[in-house]
Protein backbone atom coordinates (compact mmCIF):
# COMPACT_ATOMS: atom_id res chain seq x y z
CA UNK A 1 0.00 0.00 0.00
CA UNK A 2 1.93 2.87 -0.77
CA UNK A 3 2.76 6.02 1.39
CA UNK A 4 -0.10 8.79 1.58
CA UNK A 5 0.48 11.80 0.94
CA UNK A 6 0.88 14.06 3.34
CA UNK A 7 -1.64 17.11 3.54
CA UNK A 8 -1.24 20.55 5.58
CA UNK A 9 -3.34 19.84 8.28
CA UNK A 10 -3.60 16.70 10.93
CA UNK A 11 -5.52 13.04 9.92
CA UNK A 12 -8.54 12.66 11.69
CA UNK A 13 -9.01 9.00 13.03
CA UNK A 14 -11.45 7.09 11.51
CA UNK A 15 -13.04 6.35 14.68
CA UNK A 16 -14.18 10.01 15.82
CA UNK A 17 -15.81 9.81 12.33
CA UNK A 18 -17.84 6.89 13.78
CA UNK A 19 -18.25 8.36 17.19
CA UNK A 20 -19.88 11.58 15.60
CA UNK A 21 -23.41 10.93 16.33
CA UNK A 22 -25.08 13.84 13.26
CA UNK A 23 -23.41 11.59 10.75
CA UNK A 24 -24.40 8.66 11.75
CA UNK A 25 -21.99 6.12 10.43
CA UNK A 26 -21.47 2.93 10.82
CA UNK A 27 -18.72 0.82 10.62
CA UNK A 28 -20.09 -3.08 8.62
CA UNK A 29 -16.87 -4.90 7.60
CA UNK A 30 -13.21 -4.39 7.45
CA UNK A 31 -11.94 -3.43 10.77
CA UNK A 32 -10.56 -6.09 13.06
CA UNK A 33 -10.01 -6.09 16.47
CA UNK A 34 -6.08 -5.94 16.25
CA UNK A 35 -5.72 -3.87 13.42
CA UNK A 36 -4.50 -0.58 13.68
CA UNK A 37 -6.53 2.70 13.59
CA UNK A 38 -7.25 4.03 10.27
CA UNK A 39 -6.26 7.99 9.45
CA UNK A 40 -8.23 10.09 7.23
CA UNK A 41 -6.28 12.38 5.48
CA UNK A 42 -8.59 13.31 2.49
CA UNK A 43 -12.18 12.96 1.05
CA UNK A 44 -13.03 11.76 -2.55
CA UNK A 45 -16.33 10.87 -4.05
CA UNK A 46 -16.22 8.89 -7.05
CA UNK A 47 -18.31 7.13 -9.08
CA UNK A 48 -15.90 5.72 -11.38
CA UNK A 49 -15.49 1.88 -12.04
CA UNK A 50 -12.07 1.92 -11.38
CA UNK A 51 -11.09 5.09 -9.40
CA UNK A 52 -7.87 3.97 -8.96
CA UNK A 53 -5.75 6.77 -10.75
CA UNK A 54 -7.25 9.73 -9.10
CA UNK A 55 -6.80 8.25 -5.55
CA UNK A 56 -3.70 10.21 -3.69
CA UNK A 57 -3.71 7.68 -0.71
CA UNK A 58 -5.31 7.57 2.77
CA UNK A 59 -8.55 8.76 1.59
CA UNK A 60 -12.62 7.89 2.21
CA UNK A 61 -13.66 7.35 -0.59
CA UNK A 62 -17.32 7.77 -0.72
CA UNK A 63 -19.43 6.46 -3.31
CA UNK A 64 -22.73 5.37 -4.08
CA UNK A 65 -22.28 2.09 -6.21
CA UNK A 66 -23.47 3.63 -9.42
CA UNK A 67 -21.41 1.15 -11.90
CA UNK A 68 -20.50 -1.42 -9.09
CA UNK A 69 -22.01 -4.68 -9.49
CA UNK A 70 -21.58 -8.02 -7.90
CA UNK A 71 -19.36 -9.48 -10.06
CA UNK A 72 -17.10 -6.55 -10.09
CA UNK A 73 -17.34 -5.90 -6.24
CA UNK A 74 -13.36 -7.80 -5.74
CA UNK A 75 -11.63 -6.13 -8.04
CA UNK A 76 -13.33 -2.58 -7.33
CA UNK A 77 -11.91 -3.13 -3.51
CA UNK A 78 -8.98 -4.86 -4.17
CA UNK A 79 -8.21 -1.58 -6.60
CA UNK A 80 -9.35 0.62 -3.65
CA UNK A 81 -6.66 -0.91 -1.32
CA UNK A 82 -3.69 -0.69 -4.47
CA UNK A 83 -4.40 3.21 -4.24
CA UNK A 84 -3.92 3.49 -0.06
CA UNK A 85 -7.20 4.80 0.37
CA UNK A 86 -8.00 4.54 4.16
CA UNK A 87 -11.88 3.36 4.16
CA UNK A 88 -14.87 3.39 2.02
CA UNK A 89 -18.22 5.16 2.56
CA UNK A 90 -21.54 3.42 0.82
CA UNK A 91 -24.38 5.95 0.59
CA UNK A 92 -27.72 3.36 0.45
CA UNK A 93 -29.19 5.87 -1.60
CA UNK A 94 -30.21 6.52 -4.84
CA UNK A 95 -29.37 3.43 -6.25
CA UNK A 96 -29.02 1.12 -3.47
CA UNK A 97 -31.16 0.16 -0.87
CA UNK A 98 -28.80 -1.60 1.30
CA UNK A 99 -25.11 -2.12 1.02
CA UNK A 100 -24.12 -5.05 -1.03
CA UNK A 101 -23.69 -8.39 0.03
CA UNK A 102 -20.50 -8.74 -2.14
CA UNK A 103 -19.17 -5.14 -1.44
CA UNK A 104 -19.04 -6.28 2.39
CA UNK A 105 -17.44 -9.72 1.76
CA UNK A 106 -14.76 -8.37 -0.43
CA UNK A 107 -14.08 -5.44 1.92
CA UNK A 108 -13.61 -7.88 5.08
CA UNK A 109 -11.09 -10.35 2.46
CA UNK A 110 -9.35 -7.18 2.18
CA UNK A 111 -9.31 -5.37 5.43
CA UNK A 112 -11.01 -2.43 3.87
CA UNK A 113 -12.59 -0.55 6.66
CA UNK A 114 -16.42 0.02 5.18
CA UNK A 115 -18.97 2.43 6.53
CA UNK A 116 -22.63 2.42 5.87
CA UNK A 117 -23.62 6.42 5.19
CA UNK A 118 -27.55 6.66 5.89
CA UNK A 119 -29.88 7.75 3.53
CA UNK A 120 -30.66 11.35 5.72
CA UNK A 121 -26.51 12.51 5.42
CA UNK A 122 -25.50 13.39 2.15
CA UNK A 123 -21.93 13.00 1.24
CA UNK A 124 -20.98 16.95 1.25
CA UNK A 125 -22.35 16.72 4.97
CA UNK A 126 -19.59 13.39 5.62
CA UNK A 127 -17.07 15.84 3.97
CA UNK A 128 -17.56 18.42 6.34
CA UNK A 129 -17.39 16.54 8.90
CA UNK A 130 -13.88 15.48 8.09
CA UNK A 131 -12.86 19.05 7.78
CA UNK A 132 -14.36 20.13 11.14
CA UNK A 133 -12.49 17.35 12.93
CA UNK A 134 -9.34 18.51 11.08
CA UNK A 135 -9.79 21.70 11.73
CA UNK A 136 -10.08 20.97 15.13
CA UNK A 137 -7.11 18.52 15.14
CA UNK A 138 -4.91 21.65 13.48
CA UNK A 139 -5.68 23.79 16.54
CA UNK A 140 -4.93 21.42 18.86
CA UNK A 141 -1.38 21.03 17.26
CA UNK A 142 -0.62 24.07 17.12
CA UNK A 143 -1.40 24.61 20.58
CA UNK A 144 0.90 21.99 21.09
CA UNK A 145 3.75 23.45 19.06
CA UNK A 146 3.66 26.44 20.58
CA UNK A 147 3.38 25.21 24.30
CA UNK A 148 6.65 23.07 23.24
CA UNK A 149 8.58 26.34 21.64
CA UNK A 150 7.97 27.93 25.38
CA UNK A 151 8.66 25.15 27.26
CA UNK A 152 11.85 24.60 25.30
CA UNK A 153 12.60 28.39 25.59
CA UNK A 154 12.57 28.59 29.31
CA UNK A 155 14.73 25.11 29.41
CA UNK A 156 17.35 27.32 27.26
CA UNK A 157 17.83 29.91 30.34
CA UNK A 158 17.66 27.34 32.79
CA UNK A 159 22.08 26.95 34.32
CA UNK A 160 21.84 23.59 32.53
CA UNK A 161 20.62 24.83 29.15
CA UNK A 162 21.68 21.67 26.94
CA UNK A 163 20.16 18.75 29.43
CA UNK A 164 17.40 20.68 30.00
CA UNK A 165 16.55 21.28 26.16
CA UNK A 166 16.89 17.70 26.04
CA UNK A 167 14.78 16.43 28.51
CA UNK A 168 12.06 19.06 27.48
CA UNK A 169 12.29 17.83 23.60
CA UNK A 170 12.33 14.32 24.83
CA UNK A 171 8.88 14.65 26.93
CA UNK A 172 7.50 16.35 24.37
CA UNK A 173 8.12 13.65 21.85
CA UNK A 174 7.43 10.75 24.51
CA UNK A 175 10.73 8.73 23.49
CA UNK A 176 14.90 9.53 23.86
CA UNK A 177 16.61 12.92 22.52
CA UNK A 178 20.45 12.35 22.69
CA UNK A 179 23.80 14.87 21.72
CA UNK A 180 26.02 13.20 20.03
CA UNK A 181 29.77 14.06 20.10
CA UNK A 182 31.89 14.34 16.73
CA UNK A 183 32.98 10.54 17.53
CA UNK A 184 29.96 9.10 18.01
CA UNK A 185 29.71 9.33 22.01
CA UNK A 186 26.71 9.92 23.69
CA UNK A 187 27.42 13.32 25.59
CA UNK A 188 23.83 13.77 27.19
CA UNK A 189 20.84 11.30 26.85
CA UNK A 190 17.66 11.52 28.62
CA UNK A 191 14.27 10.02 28.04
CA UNK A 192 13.11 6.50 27.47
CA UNK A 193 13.50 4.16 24.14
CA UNK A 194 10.03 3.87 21.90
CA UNK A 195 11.23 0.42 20.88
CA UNK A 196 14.10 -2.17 21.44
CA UNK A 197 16.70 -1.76 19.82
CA UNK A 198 16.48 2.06 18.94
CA UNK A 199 18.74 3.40 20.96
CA UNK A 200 21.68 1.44 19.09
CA UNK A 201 19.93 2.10 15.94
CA UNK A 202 20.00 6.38 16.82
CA UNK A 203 23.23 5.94 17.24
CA UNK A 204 24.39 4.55 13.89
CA UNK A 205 21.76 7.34 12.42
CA UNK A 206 23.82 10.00 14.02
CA UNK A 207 27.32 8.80 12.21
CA UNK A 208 26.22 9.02 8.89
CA UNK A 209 25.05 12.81 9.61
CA UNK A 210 27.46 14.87 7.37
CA UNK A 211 27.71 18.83 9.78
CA UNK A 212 26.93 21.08 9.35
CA UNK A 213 23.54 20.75 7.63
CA UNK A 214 23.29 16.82 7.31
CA UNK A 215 20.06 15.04 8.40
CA UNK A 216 18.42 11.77 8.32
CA UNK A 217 15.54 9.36 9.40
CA UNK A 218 14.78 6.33 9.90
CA UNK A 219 12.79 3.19 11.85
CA UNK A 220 12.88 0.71 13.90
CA UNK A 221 10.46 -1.71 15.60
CA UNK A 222 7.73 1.38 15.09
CA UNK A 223 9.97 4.20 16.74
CA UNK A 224 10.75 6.95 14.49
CA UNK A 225 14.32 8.42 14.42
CA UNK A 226 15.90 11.19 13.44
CA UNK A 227 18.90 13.05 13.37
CA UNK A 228 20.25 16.39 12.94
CA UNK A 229 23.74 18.27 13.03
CA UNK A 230 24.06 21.18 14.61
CA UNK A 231 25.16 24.82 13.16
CA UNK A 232 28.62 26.17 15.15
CA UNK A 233 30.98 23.83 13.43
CA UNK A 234 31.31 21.43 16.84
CA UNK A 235 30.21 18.27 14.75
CA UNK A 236 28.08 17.78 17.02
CA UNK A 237 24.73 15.72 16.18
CA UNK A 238 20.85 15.59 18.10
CA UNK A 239 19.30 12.29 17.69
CA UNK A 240 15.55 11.89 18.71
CA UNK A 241 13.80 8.11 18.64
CA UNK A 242 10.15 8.87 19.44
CA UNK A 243 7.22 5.95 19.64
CA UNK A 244 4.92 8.04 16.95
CA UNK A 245 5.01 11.01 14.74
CA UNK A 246 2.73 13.83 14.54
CA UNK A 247 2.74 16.98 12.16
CA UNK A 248 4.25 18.95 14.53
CA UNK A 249 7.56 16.68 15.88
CA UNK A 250 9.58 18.23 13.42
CA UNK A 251 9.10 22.15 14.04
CA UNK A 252 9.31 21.42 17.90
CA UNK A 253 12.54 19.48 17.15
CA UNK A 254 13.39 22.70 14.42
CA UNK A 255 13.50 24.93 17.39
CA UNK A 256 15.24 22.42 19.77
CA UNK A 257 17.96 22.41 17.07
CA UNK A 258 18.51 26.08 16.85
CA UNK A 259 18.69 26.38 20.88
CA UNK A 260 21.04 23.75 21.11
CA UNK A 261 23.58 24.68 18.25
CA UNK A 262 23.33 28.48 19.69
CA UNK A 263 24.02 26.65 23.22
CA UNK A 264 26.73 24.61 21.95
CA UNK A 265 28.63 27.18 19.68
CA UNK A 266 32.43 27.90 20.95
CA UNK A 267 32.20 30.61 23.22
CA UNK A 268 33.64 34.05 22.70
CA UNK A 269 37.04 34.13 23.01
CA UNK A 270 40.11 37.11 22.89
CA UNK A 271 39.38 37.02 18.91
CA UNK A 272 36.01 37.10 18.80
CA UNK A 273 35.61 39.49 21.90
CA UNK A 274 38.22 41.62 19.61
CA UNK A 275 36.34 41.65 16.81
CA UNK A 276 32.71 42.46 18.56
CA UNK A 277 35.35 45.48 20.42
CA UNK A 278 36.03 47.02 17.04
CA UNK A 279 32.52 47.15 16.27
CA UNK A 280 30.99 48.63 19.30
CA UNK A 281 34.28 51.28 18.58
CA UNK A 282 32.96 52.14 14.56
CA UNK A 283 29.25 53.01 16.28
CA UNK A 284 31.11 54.88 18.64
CA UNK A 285 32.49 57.24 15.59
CA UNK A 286 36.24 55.57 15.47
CA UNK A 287 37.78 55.45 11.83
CA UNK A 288 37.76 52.12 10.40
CA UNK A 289 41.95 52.68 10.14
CA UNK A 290 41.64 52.78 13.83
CA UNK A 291 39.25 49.74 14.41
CA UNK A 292 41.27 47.67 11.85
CA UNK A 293 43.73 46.16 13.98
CA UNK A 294 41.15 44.66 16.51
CA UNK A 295 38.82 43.16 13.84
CA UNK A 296 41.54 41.42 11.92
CA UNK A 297 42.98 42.45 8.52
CA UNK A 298 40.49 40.20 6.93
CA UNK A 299 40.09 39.96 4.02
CA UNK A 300 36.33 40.25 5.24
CA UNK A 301 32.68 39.30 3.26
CA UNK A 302 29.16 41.16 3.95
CA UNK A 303 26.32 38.67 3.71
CA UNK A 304 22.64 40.30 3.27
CA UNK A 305 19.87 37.53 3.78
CA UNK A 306 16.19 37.17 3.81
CA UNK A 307 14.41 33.66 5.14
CA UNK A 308 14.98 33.65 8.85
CA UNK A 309 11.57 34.08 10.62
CA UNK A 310 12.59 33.65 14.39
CA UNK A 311 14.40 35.30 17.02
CA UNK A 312 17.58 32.94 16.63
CA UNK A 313 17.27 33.50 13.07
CA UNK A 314 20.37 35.89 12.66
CA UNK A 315 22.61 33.75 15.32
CA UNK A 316 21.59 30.49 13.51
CA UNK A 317 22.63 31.67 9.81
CA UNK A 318 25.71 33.56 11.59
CA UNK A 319 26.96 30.04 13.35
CA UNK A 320 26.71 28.53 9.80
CA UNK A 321 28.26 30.67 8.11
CA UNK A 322 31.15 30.38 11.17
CA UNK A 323 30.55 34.19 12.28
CA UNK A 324 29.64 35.63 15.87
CA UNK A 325 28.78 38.43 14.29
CA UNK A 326 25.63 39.02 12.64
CA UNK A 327 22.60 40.72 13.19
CA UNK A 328 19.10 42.03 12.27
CA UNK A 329 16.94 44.72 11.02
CA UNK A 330 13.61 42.82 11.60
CA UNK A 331 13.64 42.50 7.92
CA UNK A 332 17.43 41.72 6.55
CA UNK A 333 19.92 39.47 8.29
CA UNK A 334 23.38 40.68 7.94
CA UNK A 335 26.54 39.06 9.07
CA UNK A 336 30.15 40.00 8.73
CA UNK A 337 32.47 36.73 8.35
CA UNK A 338 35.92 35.76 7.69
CA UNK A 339 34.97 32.71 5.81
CA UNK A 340 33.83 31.02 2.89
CA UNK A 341 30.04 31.57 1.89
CA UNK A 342 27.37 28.84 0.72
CA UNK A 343 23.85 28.32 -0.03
CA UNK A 344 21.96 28.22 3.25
CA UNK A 345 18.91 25.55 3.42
CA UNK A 346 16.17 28.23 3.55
CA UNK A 347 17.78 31.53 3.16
CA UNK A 348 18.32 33.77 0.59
CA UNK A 349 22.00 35.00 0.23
CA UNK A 350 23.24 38.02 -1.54
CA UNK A 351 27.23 38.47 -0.60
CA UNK A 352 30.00 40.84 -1.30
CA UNK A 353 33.10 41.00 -2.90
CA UNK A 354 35.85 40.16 0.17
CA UNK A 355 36.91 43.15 1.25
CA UNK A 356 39.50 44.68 3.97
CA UNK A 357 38.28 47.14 6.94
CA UNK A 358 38.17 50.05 5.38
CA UNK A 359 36.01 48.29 2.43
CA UNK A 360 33.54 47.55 4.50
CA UNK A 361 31.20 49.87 3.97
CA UNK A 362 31.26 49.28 0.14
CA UNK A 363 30.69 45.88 0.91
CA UNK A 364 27.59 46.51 2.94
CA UNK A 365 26.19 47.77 -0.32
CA UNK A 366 27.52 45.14 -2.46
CA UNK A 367 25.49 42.51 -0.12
CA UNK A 368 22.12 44.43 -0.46
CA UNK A 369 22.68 44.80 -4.36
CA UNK A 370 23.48 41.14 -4.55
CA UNK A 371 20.48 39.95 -2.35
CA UNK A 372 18.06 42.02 -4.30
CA UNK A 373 19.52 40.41 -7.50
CA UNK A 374 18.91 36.87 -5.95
CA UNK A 375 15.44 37.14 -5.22
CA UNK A 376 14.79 39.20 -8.46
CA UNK A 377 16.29 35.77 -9.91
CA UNK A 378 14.78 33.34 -7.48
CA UNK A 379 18.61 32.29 -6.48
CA UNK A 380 19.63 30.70 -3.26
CA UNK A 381 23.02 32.86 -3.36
CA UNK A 382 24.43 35.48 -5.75
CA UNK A 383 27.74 36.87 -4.90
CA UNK A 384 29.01 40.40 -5.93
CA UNK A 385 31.17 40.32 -9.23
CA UNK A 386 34.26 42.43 -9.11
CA UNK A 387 35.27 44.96 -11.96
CA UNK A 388 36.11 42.76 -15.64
CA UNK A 389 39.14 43.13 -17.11
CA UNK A 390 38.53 45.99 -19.67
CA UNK A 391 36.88 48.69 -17.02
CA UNK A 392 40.03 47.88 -14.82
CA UNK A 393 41.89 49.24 -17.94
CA UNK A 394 40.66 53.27 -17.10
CA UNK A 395 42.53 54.95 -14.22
CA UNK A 396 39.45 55.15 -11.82
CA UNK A 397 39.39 59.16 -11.65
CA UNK A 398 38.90 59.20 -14.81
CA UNK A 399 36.06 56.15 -14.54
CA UNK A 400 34.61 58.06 -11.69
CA UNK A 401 34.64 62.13 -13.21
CA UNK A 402 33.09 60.55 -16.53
CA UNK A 403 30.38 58.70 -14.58
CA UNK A 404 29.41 61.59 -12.21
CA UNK A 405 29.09 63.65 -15.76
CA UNK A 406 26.99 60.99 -17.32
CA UNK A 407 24.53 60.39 -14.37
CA UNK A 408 24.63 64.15 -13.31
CA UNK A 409 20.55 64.49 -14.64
CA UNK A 410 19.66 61.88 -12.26
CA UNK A 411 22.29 61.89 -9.65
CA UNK A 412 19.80 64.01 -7.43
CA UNK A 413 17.36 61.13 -7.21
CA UNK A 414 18.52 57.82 -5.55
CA UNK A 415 15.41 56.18 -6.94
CA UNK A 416 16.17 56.61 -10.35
CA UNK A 417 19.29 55.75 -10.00
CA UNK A 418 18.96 52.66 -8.14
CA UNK A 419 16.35 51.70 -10.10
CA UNK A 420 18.12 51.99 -13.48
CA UNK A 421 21.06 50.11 -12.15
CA UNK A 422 18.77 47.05 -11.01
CA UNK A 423 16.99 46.96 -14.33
CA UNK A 424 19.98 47.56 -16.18
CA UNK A 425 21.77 44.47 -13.85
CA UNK A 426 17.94 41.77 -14.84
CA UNK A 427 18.45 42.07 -18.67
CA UNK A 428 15.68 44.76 -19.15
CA UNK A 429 13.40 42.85 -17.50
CA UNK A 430 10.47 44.70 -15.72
CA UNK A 431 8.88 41.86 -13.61
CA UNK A 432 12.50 41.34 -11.82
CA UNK A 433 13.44 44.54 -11.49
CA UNK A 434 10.17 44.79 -9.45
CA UNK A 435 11.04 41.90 -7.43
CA UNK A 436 13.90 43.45 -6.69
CA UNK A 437 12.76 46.95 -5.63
CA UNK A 438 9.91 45.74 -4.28
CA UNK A 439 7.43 48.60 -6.29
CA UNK A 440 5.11 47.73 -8.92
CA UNK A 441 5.54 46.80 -12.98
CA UNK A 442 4.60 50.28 -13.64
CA UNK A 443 6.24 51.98 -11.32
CA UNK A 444 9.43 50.39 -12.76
CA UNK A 445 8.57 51.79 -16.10
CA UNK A 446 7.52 55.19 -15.35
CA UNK A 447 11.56 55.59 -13.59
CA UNK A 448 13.24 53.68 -16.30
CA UNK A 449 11.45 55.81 -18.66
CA UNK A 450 12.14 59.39 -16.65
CA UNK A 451 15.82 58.56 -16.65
CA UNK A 452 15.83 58.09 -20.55
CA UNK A 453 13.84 61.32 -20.61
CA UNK A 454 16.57 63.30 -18.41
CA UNK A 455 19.33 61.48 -20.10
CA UNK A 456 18.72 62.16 -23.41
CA UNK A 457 19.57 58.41 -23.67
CA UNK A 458 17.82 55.77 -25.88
CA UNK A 459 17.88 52.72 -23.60
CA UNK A 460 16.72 50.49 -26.31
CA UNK A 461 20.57 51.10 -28.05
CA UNK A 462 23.10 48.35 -26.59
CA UNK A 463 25.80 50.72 -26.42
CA UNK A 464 23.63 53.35 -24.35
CA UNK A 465 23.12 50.57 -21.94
CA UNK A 466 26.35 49.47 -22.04
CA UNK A 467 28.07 52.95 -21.30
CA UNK A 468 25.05 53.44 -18.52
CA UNK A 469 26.08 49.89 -16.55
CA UNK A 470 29.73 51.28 -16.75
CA UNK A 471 28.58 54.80 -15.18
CA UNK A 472 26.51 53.21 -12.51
CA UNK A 473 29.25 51.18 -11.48
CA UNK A 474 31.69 54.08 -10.92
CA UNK A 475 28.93 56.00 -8.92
């Protein structure tokens, strides 16, 4: 039977369909005693001889036996139970009075759960049923998600942060959470193990975790594991075995990961403490010669990024990307960081062109123009490109005096400048550039169009464009 798949909101069990009394249900053939309970993920009517193709798995399928006929009644359920579909519902009206005597013989041969629907509840009222009992199901989770995200919150500022994280996620999954050191070694373990045998099985999960991103599932005798490696650059891994899995187990063990690879991260030490020193001395109106020597010679890369949507966002994307420093405008992420750059899981990246200091500043821009340019282009990262070969050729005074010339109509508006350079940097292309700028179509046409007007420039002339891109990159 294969996998269903899975929808946005919780199953509902197929016996609180039963136990609703306004339905009136009732369950005829297909359920024994030791079987387990049946989920409901969907509803489908369908009065198709062989519905098989249009069946996503794990729904009720409710039908009314228009083209079902004794003969047929074994291969219509065997089909049925190919497809994953969790139970069927008979409606004993129009067509028949009762439910078939083969329907319910060939539903108990194949352990298809089969409910009777009475003639007074139509199938749209069945249907809504389900989605009450969902929607009620999708509150309760996330009532339970968010009691977990406090409860593992206030285990984070307890003086044993990383046990107590671990014993919180572990009672809230009802089965084992366990740290893993680089090696292998268990470095804290609490809770209990869902199943034998799990606990040995976690651990061989955790070694084949590749930090700092690396994750992976399995199971074993009906316990669920999981494991994840944690952001800092420790190696260090958090398995979790629980007994069952509900749609919210992996945000509540999202967050737990987050708390514990801030907890875990190396501490500050004379470097970083330098480095945070130099900072706190730029705010404080120092010159960046002056700050230089305590934040490092570098060379150093600005990293503007969009996708975080939690308070440990900008210390999460900071430890993987192997920076203390980063922080956040509510909006924009932005750390500072000695160290290669990659694609973040999540994140949107737009980085700069390594720079020293005194660049910095520069570089700050370079990041925002870069991160604007990724999501204009739907990229996980795009990274600043330095100066070609041929612009390197003019002295830069002369670069610079001819640019400030060139641009000198719009130079007085920062829109219109900005705006050219961002269309000029997407190809022309007026859905992107809006992306980018976040401002309508039009509104992108109405600038491009006043800076042709004050330019005296026809921007549909390759060389106009190219001698604008040069200008804007001098300015």
């Amino acid at each position: 039977m294969p996998e269903p798949a899975a929808p946005p909101t919780p199953p509902v069990p197929l016996a609180a369909l039963l136990a609703d009394g306004t339905l009136g249900l009732r369950l005829i053939a297909g359920l024994p005693d030791d079987q387990a309970p049946v989920a409901v993920h969907w509803v489908h009517t369908s009065e198709m001889a062989d519905p098989y193709p249009y069946l996503l798995g794990g729904e009720l399928l409710l039908t009314a036996g228009v083209q079902l006929t004794d003969a047929h009644a074994d291969t219509y359920v065997r089909r049925v139970v190919e497809a994953g579909a969790a139970a069927l519902g008979f409606g004993v009206a129009p067509v028949y009075d009762t439910v078939p005597d083969s329907l319910v013989e060939a539903c108990g041969r194949h352990g298809l759960p089969l409910l009777e629907i009475p003639r007074r509840t139509p199938f749209t009222t069945v249907a809504r049923g389900v989605w009450r009992l969902m929607a009620e199901a999708r509150h309760r989770e996330l009532r339970r998600v968010t009691e977990a995200q406090q409860g593992l919150a206030a285990a984070a500022a307890r003086p044993d942060p990383v046990p107590a994280v671990l014993r919180q996620l572990a009672g809230r999954l009802g089965g084992r959470a366990v740290l893993f050191a680089p090696d292998g070694a268990e470095l804290h373990t609490t809770g209990r193990d869902p199943a034998p045998g799990s606990r040995t099985a976690l651990a061989r999960l955790a070694r084949v975790v590749n930090p700092p991103h690396g994750t992976a599932t399995d199971t074993v005798g009906g316990a669920h594991l999981a494991a994840y490696a944690l952001g800092g650059g420790q190696g260090l891994v958090l398995g979790v075995a629980a007994g069952g899995r509900e749609s919210g187990d992996h945000t509540v063990t999202g967050v737990a990961v987050v708390l514990l690879s801030l907890l875990t991260a190396p501490h500050q030490g004379a470097a970083e403490a330098a480095r945070s020193a130099a900072l706190v001395r730029l705010l404080l109106g120092a010159t960046s010669a002056e700050a230089a020597p305590l934040l490092g010679p570098g060379p150093w890369t600005v990293v503007h990024a969009h996708g975080g949507d939690t308070p440990f966002a900008p210390s999460a994307l900071g430890a993987a990307l192997g920076s203390g420093l980063a922080e956040s405008d509510g909006t924009t992420v932005r750390v500072l960081t000695d160290r290669p750059v990659t694609a973040q899981p999540g994140w949107t990246l737009g980085v700069s062109a390594p720079a020293d200091p005194g660049g910095l500043a520069e570089a700050d821009t370079q990041a925002g123009r870069a991160l604007r340019r990724a999501e204009a282009t739907r990229a996980a990262l795009v990274q600043h490109r330095a100066p070609d070969a041929f612009t390197a050729l003019i002295p830069p005074e002369e670069a610079a005096a001819h640019a400030r010339a060139f641009l000198s109509p719009i130079a007085g508006s920062p829109a219109l400048t900005e705006t050219l350079r961002t269309w000029l940097s997407l190809h022309g292309s007026w859905d992107r550039t809006a992306v980018a700028l976040s401002v309508h179509r039009n509104t992108v046409r109405q600038r491009v169009a006043r800076c042709a007007a004050l330019l005296g420039a026809d921007l549909d002339e390759a060389d106009v464009r190219m001698e604008l891109w040069f200008a804007l990159r001098r300015v």
